[in-house]
C-alpha atoms as a PDB file:
ATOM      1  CA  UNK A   1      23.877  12.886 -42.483  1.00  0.00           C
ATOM      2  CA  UNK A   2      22.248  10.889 -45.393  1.00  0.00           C
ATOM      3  CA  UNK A   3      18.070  11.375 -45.693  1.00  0.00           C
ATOM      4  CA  UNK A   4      18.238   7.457 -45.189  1.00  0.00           C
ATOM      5  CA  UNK A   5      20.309   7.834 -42.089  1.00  0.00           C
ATOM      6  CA  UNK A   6      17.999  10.295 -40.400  1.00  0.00           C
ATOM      7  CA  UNK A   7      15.261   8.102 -41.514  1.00  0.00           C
ATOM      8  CA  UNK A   8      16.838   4.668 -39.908  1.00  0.00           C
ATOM      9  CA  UNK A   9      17.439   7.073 -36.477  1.00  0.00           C
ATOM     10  CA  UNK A  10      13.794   8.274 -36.229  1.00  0.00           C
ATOM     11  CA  UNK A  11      12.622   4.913 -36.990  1.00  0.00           C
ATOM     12  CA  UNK A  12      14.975   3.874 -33.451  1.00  0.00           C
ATOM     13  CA  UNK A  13      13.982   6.568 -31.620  1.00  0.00           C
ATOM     14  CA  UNK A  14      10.446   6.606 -32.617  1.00  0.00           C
ATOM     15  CA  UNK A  15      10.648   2.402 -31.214  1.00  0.00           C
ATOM     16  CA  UNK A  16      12.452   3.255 -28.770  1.00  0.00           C
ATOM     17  CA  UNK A  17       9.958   5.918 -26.856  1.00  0.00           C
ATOM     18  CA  UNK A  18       7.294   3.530 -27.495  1.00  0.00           C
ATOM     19  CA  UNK A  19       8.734   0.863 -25.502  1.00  0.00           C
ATOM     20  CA  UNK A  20       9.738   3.179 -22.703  1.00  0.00           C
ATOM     21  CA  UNK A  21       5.969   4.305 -23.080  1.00  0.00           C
ATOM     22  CA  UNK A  22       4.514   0.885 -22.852  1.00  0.00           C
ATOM     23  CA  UNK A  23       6.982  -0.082 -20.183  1.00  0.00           C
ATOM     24  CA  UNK A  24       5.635   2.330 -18.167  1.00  0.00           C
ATOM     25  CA  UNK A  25       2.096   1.877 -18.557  1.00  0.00           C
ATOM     26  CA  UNK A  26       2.258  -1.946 -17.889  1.00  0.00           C
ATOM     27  CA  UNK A  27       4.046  -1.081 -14.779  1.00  0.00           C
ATOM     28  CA  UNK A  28       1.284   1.128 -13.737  1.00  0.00           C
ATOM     29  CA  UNK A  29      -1.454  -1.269 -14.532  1.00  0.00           C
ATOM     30  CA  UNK A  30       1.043  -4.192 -11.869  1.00  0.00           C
ATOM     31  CA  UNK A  31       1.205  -1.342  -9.099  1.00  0.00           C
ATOM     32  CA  UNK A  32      -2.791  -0.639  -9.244  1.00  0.00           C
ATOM     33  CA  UNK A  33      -4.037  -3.770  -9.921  1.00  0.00           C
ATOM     34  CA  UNK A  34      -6.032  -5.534  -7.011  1.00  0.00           C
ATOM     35  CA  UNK A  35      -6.938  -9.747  -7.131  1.00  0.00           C
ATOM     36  CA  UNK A  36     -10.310 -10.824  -5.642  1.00  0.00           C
ATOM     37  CA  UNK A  37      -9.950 -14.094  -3.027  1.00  0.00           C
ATOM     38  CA  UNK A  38     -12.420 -15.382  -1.107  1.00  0.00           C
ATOM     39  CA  UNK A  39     -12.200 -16.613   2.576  1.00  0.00           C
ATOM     40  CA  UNK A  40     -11.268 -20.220   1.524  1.00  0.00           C
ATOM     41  CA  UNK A  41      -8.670 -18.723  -0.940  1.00  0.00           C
ATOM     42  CA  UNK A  42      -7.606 -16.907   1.883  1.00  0.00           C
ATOM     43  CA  UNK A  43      -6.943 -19.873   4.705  1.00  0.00           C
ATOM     44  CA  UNK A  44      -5.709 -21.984   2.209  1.00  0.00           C
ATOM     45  CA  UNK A  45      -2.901 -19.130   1.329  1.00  0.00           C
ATOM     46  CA  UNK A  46      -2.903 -18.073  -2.093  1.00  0.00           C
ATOM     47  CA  UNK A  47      -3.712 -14.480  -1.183  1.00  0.00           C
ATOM     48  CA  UNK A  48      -0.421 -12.365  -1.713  1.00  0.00           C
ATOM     49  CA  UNK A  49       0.630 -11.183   1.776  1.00  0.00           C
ATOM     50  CA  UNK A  50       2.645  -8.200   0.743  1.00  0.00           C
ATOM     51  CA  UNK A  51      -0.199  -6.542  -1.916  1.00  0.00           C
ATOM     52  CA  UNK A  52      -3.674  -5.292  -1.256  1.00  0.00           C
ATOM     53  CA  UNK A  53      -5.985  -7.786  -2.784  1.00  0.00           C
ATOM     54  CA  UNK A  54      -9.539  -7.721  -2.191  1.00  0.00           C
ATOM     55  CA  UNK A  55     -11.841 -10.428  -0.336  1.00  0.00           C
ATOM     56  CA  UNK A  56     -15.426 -11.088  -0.339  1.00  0.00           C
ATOM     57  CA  UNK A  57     -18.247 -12.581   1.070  1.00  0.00           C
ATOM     58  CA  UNK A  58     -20.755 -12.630   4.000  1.00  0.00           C
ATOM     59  CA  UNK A  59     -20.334 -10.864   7.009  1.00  0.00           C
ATOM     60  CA  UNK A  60     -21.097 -13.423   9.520  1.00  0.00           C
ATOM     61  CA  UNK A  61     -24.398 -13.367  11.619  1.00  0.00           C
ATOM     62  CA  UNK A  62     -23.056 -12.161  15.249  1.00  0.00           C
ATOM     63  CA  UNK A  63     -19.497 -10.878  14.170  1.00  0.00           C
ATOM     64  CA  UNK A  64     -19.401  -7.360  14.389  1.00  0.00           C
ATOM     65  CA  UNK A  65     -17.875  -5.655  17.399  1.00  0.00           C
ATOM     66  CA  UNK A  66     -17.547  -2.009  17.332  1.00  0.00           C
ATOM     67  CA  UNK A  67     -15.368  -0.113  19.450  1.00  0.00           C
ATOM     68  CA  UNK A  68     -17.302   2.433  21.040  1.00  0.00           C
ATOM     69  CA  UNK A  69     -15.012   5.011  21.563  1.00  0.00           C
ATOM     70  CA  UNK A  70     -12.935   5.107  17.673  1.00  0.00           C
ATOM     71  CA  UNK A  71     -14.600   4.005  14.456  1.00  0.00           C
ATOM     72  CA  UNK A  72     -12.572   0.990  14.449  1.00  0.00           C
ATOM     73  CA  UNK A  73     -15.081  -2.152  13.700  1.00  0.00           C
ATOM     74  CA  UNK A  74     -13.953  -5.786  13.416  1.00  0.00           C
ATOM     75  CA  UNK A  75     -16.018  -8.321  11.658  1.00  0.00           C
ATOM     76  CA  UNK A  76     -15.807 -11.976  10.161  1.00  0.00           C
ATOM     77  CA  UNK A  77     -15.965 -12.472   6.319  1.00  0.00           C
ATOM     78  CA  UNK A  78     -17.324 -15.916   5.342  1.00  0.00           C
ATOM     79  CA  UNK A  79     -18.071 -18.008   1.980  1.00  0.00           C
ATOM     80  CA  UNK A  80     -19.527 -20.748   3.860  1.00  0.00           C
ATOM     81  CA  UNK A  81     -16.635 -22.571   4.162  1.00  0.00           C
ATOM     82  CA  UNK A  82     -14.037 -20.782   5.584  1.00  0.00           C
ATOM     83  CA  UNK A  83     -13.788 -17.388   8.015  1.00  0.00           C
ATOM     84  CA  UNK A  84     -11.142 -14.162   7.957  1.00  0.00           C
ATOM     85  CA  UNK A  85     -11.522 -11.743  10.758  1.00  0.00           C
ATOM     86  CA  UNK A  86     -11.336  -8.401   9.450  1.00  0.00           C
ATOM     87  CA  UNK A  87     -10.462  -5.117  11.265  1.00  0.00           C
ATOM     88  CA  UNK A  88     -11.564  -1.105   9.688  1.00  0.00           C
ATOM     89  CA  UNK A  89     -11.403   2.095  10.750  1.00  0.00           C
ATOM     90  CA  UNK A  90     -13.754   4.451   9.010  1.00  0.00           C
ATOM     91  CA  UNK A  91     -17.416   4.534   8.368  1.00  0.00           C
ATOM     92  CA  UNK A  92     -18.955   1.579   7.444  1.00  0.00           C
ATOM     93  CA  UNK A  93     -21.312   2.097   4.358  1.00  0.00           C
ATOM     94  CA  UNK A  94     -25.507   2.366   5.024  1.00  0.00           C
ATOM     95  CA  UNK A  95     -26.207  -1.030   3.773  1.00  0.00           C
ATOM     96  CA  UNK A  96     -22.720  -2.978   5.828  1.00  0.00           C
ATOM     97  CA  UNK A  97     -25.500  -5.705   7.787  1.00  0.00           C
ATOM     98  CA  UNK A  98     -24.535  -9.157   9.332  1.00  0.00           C
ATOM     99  CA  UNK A  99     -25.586 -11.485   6.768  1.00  0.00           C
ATOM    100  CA  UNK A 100     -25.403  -9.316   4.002  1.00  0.00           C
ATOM    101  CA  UNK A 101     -22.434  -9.487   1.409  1.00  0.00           C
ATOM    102  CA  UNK A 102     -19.196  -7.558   1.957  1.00  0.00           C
ATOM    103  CA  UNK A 103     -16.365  -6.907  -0.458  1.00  0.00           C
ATOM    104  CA  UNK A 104     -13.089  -5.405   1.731  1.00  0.00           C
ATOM    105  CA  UNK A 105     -10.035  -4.022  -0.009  1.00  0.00           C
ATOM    106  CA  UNK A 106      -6.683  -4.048   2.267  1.00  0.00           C
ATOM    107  CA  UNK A 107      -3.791  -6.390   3.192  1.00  0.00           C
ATOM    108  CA  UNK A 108      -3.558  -9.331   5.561  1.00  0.00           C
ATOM    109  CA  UNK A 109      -1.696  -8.767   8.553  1.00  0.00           C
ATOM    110  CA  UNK A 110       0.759 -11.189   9.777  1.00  0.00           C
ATOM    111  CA  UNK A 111      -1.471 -11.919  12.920  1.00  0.00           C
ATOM    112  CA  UNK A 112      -3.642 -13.677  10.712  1.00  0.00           C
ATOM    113  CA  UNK A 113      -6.269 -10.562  10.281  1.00  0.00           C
ATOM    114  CA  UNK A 114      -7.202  -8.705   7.166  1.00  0.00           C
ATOM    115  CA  UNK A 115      -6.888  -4.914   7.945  1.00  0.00           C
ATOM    116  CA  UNK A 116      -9.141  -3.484   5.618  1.00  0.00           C
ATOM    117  CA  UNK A 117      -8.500   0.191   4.126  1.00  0.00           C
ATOM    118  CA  UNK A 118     -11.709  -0.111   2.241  1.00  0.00           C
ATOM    119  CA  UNK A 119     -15.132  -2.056   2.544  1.00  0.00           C
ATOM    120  CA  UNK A 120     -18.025  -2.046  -0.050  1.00  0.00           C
ATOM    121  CA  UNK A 121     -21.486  -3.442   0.803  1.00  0.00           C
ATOM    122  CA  UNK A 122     -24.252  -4.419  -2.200  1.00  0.00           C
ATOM    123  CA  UNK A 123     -26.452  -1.865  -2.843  1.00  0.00           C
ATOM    124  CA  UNK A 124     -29.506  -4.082  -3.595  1.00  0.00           C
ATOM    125  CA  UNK A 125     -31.331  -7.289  -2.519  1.00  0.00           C
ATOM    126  CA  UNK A 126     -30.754  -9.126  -5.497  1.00  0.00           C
ATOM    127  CA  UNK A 127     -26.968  -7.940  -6.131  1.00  0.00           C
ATOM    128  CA  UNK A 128     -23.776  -9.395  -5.142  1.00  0.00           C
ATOM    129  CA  UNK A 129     -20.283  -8.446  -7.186  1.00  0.00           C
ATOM    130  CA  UNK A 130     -19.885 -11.190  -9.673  1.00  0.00           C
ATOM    131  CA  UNK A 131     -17.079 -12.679  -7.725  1.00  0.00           C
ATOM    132  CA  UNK A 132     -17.868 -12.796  -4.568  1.00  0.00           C
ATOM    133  CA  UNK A 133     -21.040 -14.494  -6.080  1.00  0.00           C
ATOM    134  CA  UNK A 134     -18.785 -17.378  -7.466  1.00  0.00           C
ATOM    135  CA  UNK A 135     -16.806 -17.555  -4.290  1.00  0.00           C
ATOM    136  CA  UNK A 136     -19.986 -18.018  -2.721  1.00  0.00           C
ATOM    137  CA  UNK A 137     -20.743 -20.494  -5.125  1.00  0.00           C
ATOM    138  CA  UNK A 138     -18.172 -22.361  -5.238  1.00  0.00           C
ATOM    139  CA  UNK A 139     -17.643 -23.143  -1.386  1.00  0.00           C
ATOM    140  CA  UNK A 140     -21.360 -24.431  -1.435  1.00  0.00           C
ATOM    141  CA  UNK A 141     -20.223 -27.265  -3.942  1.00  0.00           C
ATOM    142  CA  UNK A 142     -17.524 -27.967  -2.194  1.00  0.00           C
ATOM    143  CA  UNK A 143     -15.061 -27.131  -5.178  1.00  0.00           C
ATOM    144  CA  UNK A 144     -12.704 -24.605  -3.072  1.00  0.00           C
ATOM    145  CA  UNK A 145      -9.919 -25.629  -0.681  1.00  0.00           C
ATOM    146  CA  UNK A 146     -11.205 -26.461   2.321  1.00  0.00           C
ATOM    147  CA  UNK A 147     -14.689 -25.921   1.031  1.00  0.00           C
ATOM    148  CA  UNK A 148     -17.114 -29.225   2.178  1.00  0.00           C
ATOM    149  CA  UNK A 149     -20.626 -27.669   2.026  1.00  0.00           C
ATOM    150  CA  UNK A 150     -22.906 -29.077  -0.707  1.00  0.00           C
ATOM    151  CA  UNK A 151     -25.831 -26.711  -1.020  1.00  0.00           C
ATOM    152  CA  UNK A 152     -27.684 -25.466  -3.927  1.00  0.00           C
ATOM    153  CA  UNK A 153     -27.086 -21.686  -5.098  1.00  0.00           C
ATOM    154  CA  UNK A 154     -29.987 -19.186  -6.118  1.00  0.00           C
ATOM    155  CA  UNK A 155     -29.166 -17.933  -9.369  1.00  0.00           C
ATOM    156  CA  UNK A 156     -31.524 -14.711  -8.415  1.00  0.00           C
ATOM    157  CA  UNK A 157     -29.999 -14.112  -5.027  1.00  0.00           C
ATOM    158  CA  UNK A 158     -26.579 -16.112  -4.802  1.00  0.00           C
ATOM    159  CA  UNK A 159     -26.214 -14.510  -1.205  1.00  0.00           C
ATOM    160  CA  UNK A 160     -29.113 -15.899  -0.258  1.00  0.00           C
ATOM    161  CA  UNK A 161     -28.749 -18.511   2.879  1.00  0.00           C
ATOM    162  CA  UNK A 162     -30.451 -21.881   1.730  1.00  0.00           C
END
């Protein structure tokens, strides 16, 4: 072989690995990447319903019902606007309170229930994860599907009730 042939076929193969390489890690990034939606997101069906995705919120004052004899607990995730009932099994973080906002990773079940395989509760007063904040936000002003309340949101404590 010519220097300038083994030079052109390095060049290919060289290109060639690093599209198999990139190939692969985009498909890795697709396969592990998980969408927030809130409630009203959620009702109004642009969740995926065959992917985990993750929804957020407020755990609705008087929802949680724990089964007494498994660790399975069922609760209602709220932005105000709209409510998904949401079933776990596992321990529920320290700070998981009615009232207090929830962020559940998992897959909506064709009854119309998130199962959750993971929930995460704030870990302070004045926190709330960024997008469960605008969720929250949002359904106040009435700017999400099905969203009609029309409250003012404290920039502090967007959880906050008004």
């Amino acid at each position: 072989m010519k220097p300038r042939t083994k030079r052109g076929l390095a060049i290919v193969v060289g290109l060639a690995t690093l599209g198999i390489a990139s190939a692969l890690v985009l498909n890795a990034f697709k396969s592990n990447m998980v969408f927030f939606f809130s409630p009203s997101q959620v009702a109004a069906d642009e969740a995926p319903r065959e992917r985990n995705f993750r929804i957020g919120g407020l755990v609705e004052q008087g929802s949680i019902v724990r089964d007494d004899k498994t660790l399975q607990v069922r609760f209602v995730v709220t932005d105000l606007a709209k409510n998904v009932p949401v079933t776990y099994t596992g321990l529920l973080p320290d700070l998981f309170r009615e009232g207090k906002g929830v962020v559940a990773q998992g897959k909506m079940g064709p009854d119309g229930v998130f199962h959750a395989e993971q929930v995460l509760a704030k870990h302070d007063e004045n926190y709330m994860p960024p997008e469960a904040a605008d969720a929250l936000a949002k359904a106040r002003k009435g700017d999400m599907p099905g969203g009609t309340m029309t409250t003012s949101v404290d920039s502090k404590n967007p959880g906050a009730r008004p």
